[in-house]
Each structure stands twice: as structure tokens, then as C-alpha cells.
N, C-alpha and C. Protein backbone atom coordinates (compact mmCIF):
# COMPACT_ATOMS: atom_id res chain seq x y z
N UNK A 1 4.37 0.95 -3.71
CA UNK A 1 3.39 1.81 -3.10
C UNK A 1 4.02 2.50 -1.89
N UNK A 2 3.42 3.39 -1.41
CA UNK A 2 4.10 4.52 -0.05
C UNK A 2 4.79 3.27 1.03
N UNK A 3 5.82 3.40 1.64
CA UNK A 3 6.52 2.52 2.70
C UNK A 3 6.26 3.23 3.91
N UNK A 4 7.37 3.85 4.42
CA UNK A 4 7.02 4.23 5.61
C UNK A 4 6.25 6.07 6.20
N UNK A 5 6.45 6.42 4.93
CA UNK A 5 5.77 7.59 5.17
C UNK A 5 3.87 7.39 5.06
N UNK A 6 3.54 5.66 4.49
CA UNK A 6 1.95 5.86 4.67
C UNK A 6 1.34 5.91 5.90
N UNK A 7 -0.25 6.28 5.29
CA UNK A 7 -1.12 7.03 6.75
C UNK A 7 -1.05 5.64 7.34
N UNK A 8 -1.26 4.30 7.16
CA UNK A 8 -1.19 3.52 7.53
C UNK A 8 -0.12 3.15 8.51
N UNK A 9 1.00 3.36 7.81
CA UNK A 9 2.47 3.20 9.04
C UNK A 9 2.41 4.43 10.26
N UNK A 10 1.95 5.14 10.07
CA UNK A 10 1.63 6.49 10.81
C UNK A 10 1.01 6.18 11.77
N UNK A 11 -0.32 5.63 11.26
CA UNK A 11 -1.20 5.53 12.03
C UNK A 11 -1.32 4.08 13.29
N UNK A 12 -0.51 3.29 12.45
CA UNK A 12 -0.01 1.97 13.22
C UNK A 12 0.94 2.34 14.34
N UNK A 13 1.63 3.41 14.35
CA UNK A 13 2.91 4.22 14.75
C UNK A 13 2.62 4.60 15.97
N UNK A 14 2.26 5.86 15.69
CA UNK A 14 2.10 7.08 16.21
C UNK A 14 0.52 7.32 16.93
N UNK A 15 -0.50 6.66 16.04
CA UNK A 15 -1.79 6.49 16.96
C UNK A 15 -2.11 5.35 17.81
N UNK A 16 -2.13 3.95 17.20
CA UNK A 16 -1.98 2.60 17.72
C UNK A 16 -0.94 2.05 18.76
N UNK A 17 0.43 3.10 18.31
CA UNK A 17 1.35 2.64 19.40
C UNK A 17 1.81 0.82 18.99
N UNK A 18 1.72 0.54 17.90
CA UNK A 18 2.20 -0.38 17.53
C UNK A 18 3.60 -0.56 16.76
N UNK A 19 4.63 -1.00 16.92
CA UNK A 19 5.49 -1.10 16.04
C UNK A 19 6.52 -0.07 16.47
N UNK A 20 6.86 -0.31 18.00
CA UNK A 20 7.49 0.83 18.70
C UNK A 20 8.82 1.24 18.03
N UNK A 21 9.38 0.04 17.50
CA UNK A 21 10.59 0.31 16.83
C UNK A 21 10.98 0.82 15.92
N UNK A 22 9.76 1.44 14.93
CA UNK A 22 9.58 2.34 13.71
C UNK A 22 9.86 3.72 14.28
N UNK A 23 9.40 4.15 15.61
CA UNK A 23 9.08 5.65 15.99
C UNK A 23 10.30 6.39 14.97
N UNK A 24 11.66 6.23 15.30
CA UNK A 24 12.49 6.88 14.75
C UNK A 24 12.49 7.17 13.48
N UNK A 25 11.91 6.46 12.36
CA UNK A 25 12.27 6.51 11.11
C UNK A 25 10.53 6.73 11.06
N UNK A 26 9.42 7.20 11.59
CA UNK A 26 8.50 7.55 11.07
C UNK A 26 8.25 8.93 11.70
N UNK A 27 8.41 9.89 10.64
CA UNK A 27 8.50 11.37 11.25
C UNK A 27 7.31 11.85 11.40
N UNK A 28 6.38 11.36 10.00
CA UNK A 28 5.09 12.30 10.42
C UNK A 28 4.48 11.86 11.41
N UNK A 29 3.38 12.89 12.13
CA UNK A 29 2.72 12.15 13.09
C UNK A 29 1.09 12.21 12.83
N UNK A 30 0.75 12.83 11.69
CA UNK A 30 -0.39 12.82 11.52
C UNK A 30 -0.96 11.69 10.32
N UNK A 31 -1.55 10.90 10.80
CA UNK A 31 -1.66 10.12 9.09
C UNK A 31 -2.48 10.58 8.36
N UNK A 32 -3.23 11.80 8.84
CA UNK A 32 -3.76 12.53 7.44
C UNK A 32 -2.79 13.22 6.67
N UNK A 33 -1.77 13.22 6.92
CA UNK A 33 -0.24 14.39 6.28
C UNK A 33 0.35 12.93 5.46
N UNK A 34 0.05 11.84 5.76
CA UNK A 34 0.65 10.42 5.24
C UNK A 34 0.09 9.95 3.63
N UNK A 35 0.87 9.24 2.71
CA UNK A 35 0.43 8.95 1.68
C UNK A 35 -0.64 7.47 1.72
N UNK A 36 -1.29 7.37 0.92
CA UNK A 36 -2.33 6.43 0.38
C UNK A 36 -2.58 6.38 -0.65
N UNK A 37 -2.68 5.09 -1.08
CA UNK A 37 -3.40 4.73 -2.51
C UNK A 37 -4.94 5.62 -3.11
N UNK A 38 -5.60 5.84 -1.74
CA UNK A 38 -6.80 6.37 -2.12
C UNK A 38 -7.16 7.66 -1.92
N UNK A 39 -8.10 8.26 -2.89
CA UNK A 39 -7.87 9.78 -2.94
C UNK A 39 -8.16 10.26 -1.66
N UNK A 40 -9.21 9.70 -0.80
CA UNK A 40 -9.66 10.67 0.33
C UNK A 40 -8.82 9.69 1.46
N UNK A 41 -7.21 9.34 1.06
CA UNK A 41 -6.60 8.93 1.97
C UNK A 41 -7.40 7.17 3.10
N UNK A 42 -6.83 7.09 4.27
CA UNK A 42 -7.19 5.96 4.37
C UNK A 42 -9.12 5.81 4.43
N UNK A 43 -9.66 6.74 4.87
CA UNK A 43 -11.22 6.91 4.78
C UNK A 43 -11.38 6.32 3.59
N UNK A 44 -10.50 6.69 2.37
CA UNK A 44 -11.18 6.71 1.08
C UNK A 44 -11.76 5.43 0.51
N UNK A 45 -12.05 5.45 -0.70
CA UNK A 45 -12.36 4.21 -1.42
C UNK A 45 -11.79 3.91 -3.16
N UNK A 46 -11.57 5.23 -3.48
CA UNK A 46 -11.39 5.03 -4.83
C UNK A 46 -9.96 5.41 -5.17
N UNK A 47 -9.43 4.37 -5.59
CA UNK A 47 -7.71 4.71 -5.94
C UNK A 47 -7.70 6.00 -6.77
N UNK A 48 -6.08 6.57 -6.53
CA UNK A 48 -5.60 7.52 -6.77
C UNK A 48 -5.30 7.28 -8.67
N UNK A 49 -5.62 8.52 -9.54
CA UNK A 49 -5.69 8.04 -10.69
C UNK A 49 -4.00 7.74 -11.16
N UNK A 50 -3.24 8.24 -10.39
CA UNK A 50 -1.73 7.87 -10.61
C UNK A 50 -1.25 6.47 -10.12
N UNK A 51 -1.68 5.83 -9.16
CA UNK A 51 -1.82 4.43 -8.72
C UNK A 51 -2.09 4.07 -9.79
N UNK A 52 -3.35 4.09 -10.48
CA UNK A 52 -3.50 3.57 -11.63
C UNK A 52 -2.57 3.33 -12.88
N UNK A 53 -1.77 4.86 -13.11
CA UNK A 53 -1.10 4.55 -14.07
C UNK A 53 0.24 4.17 -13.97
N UNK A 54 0.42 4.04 -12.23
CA UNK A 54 1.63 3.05 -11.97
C UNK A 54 1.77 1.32 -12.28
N UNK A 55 0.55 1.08 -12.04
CA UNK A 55 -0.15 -0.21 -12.01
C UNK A 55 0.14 -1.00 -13.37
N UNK A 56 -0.41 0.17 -14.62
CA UNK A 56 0.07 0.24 -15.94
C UNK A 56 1.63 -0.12 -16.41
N UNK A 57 2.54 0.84 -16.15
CA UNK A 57 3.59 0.96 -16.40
C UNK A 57 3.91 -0.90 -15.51
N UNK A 58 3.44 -1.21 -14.16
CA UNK A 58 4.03 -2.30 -13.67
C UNK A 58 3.70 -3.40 -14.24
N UNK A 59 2.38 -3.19 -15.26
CA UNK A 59 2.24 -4.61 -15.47
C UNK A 59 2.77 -4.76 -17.07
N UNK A 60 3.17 -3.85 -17.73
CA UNK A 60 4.10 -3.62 -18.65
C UNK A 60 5.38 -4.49 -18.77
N UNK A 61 5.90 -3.87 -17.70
CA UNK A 61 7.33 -4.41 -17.06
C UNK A 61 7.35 -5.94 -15.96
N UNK A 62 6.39 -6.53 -15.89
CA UNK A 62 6.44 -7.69 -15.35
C UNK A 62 7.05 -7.29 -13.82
N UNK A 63 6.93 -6.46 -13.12
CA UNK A 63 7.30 -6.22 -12.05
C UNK A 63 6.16 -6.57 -10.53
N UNK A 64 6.84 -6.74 -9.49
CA UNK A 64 6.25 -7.27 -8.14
C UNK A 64 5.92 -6.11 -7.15
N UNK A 65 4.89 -5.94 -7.20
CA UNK A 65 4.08 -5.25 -6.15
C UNK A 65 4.05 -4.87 -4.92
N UNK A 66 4.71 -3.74 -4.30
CA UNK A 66 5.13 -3.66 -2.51
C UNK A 66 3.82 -3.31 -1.92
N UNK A 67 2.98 -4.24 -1.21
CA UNK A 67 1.80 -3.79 -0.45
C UNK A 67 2.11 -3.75 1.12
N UNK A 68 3.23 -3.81 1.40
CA UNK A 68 3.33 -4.28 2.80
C UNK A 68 2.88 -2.81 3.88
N UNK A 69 3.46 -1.82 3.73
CA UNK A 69 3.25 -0.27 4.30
C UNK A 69 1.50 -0.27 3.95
N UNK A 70 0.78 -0.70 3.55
CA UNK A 70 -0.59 -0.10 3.28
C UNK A 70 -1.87 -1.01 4.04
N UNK A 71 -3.12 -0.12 4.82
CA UNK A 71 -4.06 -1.07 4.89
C UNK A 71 -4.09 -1.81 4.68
N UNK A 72 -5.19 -3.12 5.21
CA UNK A 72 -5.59 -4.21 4.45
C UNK A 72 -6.73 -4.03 3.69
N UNK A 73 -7.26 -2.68 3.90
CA UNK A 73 -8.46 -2.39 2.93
C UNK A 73 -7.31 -1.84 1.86
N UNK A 74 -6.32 -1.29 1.66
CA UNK A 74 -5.68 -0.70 0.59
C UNK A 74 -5.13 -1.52 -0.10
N UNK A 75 -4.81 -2.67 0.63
CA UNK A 75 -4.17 -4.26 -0.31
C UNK A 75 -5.04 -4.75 -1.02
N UNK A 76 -6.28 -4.81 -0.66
CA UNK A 76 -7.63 -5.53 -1.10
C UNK A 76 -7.46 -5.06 -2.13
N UNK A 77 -7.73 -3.78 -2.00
CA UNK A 77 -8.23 -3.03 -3.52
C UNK A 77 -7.26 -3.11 -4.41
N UNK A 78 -6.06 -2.57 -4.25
CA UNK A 78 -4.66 -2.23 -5.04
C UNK A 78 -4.55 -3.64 -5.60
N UNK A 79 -4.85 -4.99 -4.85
CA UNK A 79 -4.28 -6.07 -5.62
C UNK A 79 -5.62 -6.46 -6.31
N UNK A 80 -6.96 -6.29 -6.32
CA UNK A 80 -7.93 -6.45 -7.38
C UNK A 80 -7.73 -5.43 -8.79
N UNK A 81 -7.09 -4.33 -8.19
CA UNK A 81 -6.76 -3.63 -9.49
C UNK A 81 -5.99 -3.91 -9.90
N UNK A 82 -4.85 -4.17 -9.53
CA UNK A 82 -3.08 -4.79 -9.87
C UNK A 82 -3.42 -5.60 -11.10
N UNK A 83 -4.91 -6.48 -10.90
CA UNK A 83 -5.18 -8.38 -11.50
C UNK A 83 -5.87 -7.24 -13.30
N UNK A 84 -6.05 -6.50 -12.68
CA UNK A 84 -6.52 -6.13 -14.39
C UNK A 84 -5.70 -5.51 -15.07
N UNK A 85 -4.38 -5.35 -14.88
CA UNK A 85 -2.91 -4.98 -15.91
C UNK A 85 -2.27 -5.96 -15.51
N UNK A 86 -2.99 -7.12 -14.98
CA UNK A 86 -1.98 -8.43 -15.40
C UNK A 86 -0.77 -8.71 -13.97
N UNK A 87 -1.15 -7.68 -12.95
CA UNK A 87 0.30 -8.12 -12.30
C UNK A 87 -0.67 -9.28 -10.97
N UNK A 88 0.56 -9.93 -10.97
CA UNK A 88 -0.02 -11.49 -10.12
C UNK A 88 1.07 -11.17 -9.09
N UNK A 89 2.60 -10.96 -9.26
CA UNK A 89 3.44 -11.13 -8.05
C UNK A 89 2.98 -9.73 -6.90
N UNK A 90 3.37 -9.94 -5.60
CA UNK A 90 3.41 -8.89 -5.01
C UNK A 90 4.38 -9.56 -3.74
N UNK A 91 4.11 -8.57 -2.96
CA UNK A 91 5.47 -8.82 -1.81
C UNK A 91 4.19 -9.30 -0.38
N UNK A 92 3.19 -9.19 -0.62
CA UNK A 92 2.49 -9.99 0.59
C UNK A 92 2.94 -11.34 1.35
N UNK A 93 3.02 -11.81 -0.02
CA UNK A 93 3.40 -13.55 0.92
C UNK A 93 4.84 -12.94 0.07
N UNK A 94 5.75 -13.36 0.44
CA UNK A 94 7.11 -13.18 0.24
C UNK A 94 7.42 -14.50 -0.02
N UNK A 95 7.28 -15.65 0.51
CA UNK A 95 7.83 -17.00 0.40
C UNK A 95 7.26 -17.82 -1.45
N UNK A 96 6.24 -16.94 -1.75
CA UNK A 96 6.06 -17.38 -2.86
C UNK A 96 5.73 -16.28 -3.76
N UNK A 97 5.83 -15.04 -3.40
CA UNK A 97 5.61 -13.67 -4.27
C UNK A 97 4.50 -14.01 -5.37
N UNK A 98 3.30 -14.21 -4.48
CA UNK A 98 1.80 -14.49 -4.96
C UNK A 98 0.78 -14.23 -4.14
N UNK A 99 0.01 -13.62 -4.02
CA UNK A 99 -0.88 -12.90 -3.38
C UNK A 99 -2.71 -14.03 -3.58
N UNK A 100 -3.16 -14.21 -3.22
CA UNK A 100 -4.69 -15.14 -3.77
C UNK A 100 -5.48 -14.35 -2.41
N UNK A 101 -6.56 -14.49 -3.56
CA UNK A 101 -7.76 -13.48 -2.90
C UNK A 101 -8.66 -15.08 -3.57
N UNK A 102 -9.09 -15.11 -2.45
CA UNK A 102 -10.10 -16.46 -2.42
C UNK A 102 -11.73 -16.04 -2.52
């Protein structure tokens, strides 16, 4: 999913002033100009229909999930959708590349 160009890293960045050590390698400064999973960006709610058919292709290929650059409302969602093409790994918890939504 988007790394450092999301509205999220942007907005953690450049509005929040968090994560001073990114400034350099995060150019945009608007996180509405920033990528997201969701169509109306971080406001939004409903994933992007290409998310979707990435999701597809990933759970095809048995592949692990990068949520780290995105909301925690964008993790929520992306990994409840992830669970219906089957993908279980993601990069959240790293020590066990398994994600649980309780």
C-alpha cells in the first residue's frame, strides 16, 4: 500500500510535526495531494476499487501486506478486506507477520 508519499505520512509529517526525521524524504506537503486506500482520501470510507483488485492478485500469490504508511482507520479496513481474499500475513506486527483484529 502507499509508503511514504501517503496522506497519512504527510499528514503525520508536515501537519502533526511528528516524525521529524522523515521531513527530507517526504516532499509533498499537502496530504490531500497524498495517496490513500480510500476514494475520498483519508476523510473517506470506501476503498479504492484498485485496492481491491490488488488485494486479489495478493491473495492469489500468498503474499504479506505493507500497512505500516497508512491510518489506523485505513489498516482497519484494508485488513478486514485483505481477510476476504484470504490474506492473513501483513507487516503490522512484524515479529510474527499476523495482524488479529479481536
Amino acid at each position: 500500500m502507499p509508503g511514504i508519499d501517503s496522506a497519512w505520512t504527510i499528514h503525520q509529517v508536515h501537519v502533526e510535526k511528528v516524525g521529524k526525521w522523515l521531513e527530507p524524504f517526504v516532499r509533498i506537503k499537502d496530504p490531500k495531494k497524498g495517496l490513500s486506500v480510500f476514494k475520498d482520501g483519508l476523510n473517506g470510507r470506501k476503498l479504492l476499487h484498485e485496492v481491491k483488485d490488488i488485494l486479489s492478485i495478493m491473495g492469489e500469490n500468498n503474499t504479506i501486506l505493507d500497512i505500516l504508511h497508512i491510518s489506523p482507520k485505513e489498516r482497519e479496513t484494508i485488513v478486514k478486506e485483505a481477510r476476504k481474499y484470504g490474506i492473513e500475513k501483513n507487516s503490522f506486527n512484524s515479529s510474527e507477520l499476523r495482524y488479529r483484529i479481536c
